[in-house]
PDB file of N, CA and C in Angstrom:
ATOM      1  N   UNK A   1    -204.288  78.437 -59.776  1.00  0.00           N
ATOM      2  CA  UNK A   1    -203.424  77.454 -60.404  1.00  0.00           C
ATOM      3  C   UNK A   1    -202.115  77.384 -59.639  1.00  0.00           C
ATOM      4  N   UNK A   2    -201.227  76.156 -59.715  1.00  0.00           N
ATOM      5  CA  UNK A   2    -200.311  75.896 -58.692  1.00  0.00           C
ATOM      6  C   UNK A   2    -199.334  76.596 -59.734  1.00  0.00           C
ATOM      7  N   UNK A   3    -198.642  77.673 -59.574  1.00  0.00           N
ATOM      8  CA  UNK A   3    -197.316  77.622 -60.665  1.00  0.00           C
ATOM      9  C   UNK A   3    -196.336  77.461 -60.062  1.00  0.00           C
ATOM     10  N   UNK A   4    -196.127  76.776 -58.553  1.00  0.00           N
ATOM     11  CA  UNK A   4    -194.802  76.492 -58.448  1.00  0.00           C
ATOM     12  C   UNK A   4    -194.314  75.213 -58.971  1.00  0.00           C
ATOM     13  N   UNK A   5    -195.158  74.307 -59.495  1.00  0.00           N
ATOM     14  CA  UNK A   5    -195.037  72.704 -60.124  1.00  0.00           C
ATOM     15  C   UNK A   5    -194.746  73.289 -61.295  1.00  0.00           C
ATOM     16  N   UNK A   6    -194.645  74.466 -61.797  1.00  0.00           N
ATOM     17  CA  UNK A   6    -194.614  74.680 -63.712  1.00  0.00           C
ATOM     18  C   UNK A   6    -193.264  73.463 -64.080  1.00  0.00           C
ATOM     19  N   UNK A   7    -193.916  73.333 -65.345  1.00  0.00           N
ATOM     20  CA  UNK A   7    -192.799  72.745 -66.140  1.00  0.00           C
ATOM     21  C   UNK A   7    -191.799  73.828 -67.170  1.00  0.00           C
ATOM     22  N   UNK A   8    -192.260  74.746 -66.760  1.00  0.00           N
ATOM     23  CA  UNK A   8    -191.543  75.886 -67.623  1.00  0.00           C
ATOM     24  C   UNK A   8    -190.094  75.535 -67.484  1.00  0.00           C
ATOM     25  N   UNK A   9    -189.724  76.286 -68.991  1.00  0.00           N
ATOM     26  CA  UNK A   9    -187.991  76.044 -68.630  1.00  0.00           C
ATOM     27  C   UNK A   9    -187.764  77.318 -67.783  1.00  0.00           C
ATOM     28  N   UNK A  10    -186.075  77.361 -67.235  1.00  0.00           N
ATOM     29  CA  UNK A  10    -185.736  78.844 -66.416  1.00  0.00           C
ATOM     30  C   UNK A  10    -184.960  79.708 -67.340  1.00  0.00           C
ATOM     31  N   UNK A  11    -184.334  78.905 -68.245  1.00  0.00           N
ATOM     32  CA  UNK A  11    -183.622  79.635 -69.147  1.00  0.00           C
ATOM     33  C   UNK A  11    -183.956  79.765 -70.790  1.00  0.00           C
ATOM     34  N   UNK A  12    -184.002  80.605 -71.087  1.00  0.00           N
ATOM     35  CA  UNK A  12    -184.254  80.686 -72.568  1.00  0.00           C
ATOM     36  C   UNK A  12    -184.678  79.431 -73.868  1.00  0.00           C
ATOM     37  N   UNK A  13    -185.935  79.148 -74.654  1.00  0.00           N
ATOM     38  CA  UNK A  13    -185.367  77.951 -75.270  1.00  0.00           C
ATOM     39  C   UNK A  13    -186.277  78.666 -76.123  1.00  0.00           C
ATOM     40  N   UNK A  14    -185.750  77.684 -77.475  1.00  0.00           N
ATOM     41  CA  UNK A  14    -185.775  78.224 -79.080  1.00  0.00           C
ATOM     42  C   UNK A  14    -187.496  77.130 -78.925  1.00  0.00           C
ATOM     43  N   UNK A  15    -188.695  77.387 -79.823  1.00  0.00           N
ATOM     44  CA  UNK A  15    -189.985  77.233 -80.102  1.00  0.00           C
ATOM     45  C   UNK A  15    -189.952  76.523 -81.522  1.00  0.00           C
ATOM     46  N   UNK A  16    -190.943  75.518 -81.955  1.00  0.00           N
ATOM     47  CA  UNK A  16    -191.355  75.392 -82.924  1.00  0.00           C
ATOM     48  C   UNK A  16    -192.260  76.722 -83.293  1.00  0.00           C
ATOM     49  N   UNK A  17    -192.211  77.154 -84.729  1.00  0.00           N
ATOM     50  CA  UNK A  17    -193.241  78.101 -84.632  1.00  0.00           C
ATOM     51  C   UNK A  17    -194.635  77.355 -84.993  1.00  0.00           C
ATOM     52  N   UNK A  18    -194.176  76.572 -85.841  1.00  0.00           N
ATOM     53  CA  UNK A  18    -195.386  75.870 -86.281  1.00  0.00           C
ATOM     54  C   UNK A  18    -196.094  75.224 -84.908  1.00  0.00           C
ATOM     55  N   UNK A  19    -195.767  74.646 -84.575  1.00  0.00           N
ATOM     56  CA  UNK A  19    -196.124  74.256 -82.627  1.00  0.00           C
ATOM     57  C   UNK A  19    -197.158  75.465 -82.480  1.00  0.00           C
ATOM     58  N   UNK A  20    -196.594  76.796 -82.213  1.00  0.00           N
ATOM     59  CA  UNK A  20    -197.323  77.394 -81.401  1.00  0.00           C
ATOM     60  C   UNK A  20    -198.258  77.962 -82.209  1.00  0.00           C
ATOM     61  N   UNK A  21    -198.100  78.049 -83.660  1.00  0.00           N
ATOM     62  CA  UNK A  21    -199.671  78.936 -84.437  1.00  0.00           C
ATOM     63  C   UNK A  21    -200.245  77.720 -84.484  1.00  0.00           C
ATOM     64  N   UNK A  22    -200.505  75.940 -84.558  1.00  0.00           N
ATOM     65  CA  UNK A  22    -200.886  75.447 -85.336  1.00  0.00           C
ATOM     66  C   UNK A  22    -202.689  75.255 -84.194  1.00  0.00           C
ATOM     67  N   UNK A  23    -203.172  75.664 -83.466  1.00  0.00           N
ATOM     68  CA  UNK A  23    -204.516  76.052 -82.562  1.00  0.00           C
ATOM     69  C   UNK A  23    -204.688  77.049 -83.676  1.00  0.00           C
ATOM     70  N   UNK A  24    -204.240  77.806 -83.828  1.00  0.00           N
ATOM     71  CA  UNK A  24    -204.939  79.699 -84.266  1.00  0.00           C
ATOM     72  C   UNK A  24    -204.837  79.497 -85.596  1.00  0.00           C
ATOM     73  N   UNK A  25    -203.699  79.129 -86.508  1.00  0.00           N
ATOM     74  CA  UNK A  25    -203.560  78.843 -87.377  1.00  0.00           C
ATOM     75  C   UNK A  25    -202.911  80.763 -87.796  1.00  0.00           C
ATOM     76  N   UNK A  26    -203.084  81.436 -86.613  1.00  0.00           N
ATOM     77  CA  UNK A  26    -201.936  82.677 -86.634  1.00  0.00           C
ATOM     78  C   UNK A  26    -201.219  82.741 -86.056  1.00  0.00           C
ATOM     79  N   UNK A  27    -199.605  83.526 -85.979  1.00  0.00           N
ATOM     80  CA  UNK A  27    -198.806  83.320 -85.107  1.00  0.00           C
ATOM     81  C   UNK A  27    -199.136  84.820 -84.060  1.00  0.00           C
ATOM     82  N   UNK A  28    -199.822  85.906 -85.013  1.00  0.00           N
ATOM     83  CA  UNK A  28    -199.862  86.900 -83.978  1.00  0.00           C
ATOM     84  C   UNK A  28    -201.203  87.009 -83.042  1.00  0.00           C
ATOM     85  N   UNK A  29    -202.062  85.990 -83.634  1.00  0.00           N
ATOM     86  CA  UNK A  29    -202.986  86.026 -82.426  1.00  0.00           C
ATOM     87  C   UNK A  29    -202.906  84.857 -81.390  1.00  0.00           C
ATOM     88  N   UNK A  30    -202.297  83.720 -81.834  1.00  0.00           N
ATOM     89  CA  UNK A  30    -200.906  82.658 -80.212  1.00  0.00           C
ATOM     90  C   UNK A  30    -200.540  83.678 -79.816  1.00  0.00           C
ATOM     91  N   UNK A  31    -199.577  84.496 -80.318  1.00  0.00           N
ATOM     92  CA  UNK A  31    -198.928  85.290 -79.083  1.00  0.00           C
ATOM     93  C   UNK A  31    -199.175  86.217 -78.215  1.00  0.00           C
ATOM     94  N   UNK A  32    -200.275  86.701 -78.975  1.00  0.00           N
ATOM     95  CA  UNK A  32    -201.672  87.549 -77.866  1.00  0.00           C
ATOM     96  C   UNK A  32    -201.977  87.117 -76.797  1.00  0.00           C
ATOM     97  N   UNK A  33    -202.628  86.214 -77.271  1.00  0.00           N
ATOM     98  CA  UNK A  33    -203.118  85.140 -76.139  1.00  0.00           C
ATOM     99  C   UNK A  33    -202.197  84.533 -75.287  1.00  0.00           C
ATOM    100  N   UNK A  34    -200.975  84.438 -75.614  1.00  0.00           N
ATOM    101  CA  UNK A  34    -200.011  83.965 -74.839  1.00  0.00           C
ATOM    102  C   UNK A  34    -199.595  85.530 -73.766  1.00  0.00           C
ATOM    103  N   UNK A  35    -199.751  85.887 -74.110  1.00  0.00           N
ATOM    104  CA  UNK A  35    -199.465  86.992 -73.988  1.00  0.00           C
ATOM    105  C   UNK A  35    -200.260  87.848 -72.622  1.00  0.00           C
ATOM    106  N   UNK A  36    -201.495  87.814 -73.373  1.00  0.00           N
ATOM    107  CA  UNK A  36    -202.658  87.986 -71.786  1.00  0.00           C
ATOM    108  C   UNK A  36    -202.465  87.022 -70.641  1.00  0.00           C
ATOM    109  N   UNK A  37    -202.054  85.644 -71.277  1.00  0.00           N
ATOM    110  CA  UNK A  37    -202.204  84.707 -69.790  1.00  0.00           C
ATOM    111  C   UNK A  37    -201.037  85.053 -69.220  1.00  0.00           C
ATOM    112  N   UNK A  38    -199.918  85.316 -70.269  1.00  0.00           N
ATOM    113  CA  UNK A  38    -198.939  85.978 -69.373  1.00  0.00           C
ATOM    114  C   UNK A  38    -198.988  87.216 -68.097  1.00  0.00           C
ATOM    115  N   UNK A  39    -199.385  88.272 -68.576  1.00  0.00           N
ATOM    116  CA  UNK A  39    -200.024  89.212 -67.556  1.00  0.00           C
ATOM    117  C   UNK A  39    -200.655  88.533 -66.565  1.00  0.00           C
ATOM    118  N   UNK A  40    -201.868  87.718 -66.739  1.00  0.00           N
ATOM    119  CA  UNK A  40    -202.676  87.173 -65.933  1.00  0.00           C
ATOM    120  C   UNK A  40    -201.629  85.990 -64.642  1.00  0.00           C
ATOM    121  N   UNK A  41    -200.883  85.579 -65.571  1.00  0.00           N
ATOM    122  CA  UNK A  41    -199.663  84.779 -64.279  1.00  0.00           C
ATOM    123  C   UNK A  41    -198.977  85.414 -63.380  1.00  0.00           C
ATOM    124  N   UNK A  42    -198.665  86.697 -64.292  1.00  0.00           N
ATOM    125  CA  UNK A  42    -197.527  87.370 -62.842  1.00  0.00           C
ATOM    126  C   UNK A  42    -198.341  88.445 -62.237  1.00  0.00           C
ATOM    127  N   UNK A  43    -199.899  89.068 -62.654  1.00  0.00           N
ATOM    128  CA  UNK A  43    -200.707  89.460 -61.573  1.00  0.00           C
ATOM    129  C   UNK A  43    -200.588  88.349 -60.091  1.00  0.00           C
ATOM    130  N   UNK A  44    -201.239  86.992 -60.650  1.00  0.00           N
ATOM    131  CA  UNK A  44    -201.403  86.413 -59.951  1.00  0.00           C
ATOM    132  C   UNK A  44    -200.549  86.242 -58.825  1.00  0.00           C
ATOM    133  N   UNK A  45    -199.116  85.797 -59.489  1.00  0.00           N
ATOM    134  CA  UNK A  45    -197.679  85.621 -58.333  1.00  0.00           C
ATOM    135  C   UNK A  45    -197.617  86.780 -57.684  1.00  0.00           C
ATOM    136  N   UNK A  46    -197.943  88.099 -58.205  1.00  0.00           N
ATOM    137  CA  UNK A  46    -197.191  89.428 -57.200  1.00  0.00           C
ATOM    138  C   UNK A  46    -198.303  89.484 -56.336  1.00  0.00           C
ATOM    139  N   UNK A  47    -199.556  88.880 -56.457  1.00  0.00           N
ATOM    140  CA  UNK A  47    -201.057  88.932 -55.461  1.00  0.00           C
ATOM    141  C   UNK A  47    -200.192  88.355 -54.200  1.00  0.00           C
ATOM    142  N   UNK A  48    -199.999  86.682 -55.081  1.00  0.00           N
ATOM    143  CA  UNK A  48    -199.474  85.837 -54.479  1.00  0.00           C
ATOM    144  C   UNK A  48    -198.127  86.313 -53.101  1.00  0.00           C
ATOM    145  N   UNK A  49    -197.404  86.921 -53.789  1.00  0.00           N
ATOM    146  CA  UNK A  49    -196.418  87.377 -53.037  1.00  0.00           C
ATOM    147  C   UNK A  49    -196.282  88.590 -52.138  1.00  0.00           C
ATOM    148  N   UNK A  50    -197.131  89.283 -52.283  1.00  0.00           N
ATOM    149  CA  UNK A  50    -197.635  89.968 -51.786  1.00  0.00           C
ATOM    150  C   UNK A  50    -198.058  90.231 -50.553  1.00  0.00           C
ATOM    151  N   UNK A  51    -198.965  88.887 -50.940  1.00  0.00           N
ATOM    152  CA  UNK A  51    -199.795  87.933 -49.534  1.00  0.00           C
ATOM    153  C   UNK A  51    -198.545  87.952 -48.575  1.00  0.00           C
ATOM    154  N   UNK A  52    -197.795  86.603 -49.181  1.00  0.00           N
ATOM    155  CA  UNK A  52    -197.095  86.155 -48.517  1.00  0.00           C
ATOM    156  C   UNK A  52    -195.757  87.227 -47.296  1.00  0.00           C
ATOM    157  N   UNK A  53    -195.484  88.213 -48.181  1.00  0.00           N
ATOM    158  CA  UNK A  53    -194.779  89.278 -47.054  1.00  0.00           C
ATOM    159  C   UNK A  53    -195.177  89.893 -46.509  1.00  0.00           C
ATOM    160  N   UNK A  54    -196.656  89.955 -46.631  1.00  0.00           N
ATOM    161  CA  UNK A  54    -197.194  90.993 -45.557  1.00  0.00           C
ATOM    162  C   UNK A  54    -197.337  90.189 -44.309  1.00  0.00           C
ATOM    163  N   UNK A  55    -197.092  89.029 -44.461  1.00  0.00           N
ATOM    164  CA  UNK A  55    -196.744  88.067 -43.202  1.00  0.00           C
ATOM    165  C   UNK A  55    -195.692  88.309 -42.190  1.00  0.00           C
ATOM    166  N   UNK A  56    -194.699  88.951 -43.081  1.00  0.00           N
ATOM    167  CA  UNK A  56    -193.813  89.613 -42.004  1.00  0.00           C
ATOM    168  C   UNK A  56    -193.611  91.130 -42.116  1.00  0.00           C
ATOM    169  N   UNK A  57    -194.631  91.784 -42.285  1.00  0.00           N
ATOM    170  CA  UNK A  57    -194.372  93.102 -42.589  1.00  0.00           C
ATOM    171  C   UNK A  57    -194.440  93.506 -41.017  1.00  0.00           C
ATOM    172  N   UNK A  58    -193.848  94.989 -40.897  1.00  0.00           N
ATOM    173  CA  UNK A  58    -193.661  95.316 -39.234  1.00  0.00           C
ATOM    174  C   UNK A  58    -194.258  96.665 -39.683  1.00  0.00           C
ATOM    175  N   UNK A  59    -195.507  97.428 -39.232  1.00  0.00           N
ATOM    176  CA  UNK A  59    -195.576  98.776 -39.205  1.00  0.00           C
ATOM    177  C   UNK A  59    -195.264  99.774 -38.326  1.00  0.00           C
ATOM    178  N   UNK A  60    -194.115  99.658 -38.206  1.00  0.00           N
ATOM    179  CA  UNK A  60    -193.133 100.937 -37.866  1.00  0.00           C
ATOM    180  C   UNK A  60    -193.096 102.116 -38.690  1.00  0.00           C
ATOM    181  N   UNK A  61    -193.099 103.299 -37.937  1.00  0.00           N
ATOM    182  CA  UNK A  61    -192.752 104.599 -38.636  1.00  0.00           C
ATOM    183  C   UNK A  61    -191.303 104.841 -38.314  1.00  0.00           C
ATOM    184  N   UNK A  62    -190.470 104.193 -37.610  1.00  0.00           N
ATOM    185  CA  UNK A  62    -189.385 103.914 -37.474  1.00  0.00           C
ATOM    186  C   UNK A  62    -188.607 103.738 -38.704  1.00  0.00           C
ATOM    187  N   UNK A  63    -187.080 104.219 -39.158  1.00  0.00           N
ATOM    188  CA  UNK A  63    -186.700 104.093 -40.534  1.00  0.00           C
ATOM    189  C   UNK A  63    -185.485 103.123 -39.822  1.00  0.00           C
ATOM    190  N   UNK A  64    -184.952 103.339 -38.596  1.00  0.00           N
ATOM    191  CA  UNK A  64    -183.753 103.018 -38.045  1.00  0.00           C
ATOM    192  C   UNK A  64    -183.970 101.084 -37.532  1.00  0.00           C
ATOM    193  N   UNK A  65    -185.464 101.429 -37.378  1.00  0.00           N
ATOM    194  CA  UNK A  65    -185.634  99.851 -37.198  1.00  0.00           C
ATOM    195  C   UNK A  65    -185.809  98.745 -38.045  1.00  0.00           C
ATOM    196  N   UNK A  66    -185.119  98.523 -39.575  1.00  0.00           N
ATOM    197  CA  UNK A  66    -185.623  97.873 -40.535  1.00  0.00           C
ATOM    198  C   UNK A  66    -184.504  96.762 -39.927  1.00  0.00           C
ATOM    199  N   UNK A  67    -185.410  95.560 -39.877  1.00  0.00           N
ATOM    200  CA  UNK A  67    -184.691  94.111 -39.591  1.00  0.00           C
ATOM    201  C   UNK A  67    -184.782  93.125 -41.022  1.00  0.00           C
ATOM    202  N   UNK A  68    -183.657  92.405 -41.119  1.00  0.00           N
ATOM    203  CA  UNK A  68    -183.587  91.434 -42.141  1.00  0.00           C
ATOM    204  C   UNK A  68    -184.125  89.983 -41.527  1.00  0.00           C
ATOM    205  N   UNK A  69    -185.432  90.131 -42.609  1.00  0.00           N
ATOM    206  CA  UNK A  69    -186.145  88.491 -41.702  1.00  0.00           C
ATOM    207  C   UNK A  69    -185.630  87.599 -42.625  1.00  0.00           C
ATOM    208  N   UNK A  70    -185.067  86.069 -42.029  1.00  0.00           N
ATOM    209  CA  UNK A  70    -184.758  85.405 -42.998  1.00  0.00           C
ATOM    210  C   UNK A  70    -185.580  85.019 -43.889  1.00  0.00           C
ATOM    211  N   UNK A  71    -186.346  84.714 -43.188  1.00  0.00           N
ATOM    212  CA  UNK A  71    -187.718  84.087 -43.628  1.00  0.00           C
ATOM    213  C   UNK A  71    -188.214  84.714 -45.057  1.00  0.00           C
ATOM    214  N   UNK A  72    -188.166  85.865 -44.680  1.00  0.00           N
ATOM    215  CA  UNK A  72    -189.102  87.487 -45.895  1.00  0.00           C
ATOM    216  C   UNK A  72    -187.522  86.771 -46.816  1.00  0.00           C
ATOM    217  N   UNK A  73    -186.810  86.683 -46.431  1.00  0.00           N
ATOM    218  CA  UNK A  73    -185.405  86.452 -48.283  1.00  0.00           C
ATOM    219  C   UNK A  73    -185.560  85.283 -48.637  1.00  0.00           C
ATOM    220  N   UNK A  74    -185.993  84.476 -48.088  1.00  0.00           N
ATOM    221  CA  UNK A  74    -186.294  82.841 -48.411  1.00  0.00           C
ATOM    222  C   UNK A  74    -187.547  83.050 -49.480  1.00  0.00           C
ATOM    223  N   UNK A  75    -188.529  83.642 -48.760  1.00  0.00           N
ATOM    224  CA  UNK A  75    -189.431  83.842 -50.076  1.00  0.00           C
ATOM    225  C   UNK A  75    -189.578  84.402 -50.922  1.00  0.00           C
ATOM    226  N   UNK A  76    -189.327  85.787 -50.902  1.00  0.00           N
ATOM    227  CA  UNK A  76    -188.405  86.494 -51.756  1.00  0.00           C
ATOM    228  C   UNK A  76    -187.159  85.411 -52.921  1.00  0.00           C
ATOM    229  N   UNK A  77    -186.622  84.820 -52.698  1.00  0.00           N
ATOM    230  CA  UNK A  77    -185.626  83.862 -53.387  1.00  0.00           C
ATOM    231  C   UNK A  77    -186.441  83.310 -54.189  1.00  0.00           C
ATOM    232  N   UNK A  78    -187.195  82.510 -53.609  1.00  0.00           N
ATOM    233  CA  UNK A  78    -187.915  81.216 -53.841  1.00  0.00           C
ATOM    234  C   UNK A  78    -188.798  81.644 -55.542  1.00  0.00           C
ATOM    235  N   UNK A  79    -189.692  82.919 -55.051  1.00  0.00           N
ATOM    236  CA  UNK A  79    -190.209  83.805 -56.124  1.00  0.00           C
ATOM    237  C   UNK A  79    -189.637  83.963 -57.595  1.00  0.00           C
ATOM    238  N   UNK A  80    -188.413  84.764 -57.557  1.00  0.00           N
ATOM    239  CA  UNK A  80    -186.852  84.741 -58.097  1.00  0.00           C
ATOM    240  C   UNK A  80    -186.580  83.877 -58.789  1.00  0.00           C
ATOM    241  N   UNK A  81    -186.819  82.563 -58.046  1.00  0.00           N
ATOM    242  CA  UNK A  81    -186.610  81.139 -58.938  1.00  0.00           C
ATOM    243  C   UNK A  81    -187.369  80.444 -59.871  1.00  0.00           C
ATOM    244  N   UNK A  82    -188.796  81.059 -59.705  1.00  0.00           N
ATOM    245  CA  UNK A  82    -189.520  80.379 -60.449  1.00  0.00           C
ATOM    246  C   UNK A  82    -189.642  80.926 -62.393  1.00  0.00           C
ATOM    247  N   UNK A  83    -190.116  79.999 -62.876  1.00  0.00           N
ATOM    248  CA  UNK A  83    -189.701  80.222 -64.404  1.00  0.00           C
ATOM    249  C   UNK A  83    -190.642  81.546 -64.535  1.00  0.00           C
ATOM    250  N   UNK A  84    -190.518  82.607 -65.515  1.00  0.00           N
ATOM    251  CA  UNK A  84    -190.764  83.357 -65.835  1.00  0.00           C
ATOM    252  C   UNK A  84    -192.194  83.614 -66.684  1.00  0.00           C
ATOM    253  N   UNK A  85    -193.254  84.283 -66.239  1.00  0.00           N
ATOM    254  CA  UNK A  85    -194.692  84.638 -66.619  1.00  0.00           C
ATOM    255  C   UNK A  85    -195.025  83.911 -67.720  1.00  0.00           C
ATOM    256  N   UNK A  86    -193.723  84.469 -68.735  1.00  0.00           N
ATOM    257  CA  UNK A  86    -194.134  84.361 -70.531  1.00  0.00           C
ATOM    258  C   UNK A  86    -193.609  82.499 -70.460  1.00  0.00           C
ATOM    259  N   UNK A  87    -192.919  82.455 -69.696  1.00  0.00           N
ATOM    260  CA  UNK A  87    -192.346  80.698 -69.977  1.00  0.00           C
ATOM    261  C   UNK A  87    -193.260  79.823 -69.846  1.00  0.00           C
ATOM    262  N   UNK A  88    -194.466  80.512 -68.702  1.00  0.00           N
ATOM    263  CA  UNK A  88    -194.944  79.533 -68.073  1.00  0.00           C
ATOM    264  C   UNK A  88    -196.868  79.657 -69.054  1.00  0.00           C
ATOM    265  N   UNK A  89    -197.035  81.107 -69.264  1.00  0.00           N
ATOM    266  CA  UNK A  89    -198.074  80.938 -70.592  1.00  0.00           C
ATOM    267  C   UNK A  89    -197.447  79.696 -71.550  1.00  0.00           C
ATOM    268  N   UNK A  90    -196.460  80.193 -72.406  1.00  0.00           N
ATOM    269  CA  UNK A  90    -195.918  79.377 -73.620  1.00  0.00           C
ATOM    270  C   UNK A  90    -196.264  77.688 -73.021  1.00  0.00           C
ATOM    271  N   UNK A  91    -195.732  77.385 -72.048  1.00  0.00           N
ATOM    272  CA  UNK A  91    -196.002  75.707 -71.668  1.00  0.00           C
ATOM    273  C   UNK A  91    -197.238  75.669 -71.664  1.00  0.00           C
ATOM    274  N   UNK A  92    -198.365  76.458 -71.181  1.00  0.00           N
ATOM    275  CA  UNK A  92    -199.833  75.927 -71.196  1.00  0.00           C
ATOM    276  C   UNK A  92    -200.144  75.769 -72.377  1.00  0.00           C
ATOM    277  N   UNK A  93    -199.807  77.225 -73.264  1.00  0.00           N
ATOM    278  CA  UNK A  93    -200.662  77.082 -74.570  1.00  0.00           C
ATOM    279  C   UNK A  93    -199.917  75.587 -75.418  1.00  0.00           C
ATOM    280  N   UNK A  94    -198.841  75.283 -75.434  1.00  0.00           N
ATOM    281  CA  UNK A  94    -198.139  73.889 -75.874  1.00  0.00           C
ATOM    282  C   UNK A  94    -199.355  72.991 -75.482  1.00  0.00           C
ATOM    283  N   UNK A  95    -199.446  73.087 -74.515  1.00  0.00           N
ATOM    284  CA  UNK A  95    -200.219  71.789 -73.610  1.00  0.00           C
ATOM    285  C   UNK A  95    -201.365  71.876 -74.187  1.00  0.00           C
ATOM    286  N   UNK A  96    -202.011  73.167 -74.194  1.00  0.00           N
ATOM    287  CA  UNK A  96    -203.479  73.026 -74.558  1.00  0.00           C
ATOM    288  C   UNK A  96    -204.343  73.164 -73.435  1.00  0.00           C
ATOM    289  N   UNK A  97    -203.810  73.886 -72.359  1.00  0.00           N
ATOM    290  CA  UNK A  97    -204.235  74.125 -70.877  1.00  0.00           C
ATOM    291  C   UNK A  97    -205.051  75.503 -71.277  1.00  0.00           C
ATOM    292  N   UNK A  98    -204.725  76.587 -72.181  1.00  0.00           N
ATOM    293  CA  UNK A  98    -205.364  77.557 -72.232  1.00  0.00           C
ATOM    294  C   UNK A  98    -206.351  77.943 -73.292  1.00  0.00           C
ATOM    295  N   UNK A  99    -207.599  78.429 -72.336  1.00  0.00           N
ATOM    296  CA  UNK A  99    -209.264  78.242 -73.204  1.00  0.00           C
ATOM    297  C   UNK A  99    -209.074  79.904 -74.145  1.00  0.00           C
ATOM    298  N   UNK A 100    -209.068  79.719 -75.026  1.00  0.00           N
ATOM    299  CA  UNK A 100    -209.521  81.090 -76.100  1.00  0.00           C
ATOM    300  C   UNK A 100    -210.780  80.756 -76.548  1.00  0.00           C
ATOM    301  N   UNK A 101    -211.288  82.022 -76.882  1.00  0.00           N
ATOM    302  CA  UNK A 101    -212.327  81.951 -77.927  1.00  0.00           C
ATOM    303  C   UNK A 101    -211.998  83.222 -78.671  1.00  0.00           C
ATOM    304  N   UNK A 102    -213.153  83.204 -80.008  1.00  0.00           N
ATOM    305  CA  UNK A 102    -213.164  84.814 -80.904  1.00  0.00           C
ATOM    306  C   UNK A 102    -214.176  85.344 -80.778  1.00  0.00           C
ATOM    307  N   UNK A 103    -213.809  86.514 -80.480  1.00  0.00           N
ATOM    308  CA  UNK A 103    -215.317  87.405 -80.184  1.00  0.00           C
ATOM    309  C   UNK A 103    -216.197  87.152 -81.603  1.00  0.00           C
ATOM    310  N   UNK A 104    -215.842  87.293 -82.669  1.00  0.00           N
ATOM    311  CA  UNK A 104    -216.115  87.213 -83.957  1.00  0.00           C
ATOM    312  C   UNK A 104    -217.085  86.308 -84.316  1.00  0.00           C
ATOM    313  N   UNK A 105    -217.078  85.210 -84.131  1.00  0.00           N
ATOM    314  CA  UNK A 105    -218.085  84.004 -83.801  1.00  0.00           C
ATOM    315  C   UNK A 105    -218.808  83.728 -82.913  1.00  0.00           C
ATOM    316  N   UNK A 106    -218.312  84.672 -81.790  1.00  0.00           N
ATOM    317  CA  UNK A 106    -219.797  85.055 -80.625  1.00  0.00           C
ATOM    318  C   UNK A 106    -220.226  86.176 -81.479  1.00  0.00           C
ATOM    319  N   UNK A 107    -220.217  87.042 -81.732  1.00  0.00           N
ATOM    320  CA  UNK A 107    -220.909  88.463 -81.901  1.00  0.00           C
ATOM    321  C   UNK A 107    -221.630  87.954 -83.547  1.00  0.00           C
ATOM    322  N   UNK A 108    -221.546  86.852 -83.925  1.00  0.00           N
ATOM    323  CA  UNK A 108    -222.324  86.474 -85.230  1.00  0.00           C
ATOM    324  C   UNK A 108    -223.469  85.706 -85.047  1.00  0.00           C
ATOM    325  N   UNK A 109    -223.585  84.962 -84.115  1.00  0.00           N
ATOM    326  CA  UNK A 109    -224.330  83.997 -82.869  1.00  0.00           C
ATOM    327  C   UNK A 109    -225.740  85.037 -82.645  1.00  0.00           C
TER     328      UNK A 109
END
């Protein structure tokens, strides 16, 4: 998934609650679930980022040779900027972007 297009906000914002239980019709199993995709987003970005600096990683056993790449703080920044794991669950589940099911109604099946 692209999360640098998120529509997430960057700074803090107040929720309908009713908004977010009215799928579950609970508020503590929305926020579960919000909750896992959260984990599941910022696995993804630190994979993501990860990737991306080992692009300039230098393997030196050298301690005296550490260089500042611009490049490695640009992305580094860029990372930094983007809205935050839980911001960016909360906008899907709004949207209706994220698939749940209950084990409960499989395991009765």
């Amino acid at each position: 998934m692209d999360y640098k297009n998120s529509e997430a906000p960057l700074t803090t914002v107040t929720y309908d609650r009713t908004k977010i239980e009215e799928p579950t019709n609970n508020i503590y199993e929305a926020i579960s679930i919000m909750a896992k995709r959260a984990v599941q987003i910022s696995e993804d970005l630190k994979i993501e980022l990860i990737d991306k600096l080992e692009e300039f990683a230098t393997h030196n056993d050298s301690l005296e040779e550490i260089f500042e790449n611009k490049e490695q703080i640009e992305v580094s920044r860029f990372y930094e900027k983007l809205p935050k794991p839980t911001a960016m669950a909360i906008e899907e589940w709004l949207k209706g972007k994220i698939y749940y099911r209950k084990q409960e109604a499989e395991a009765k099946k």
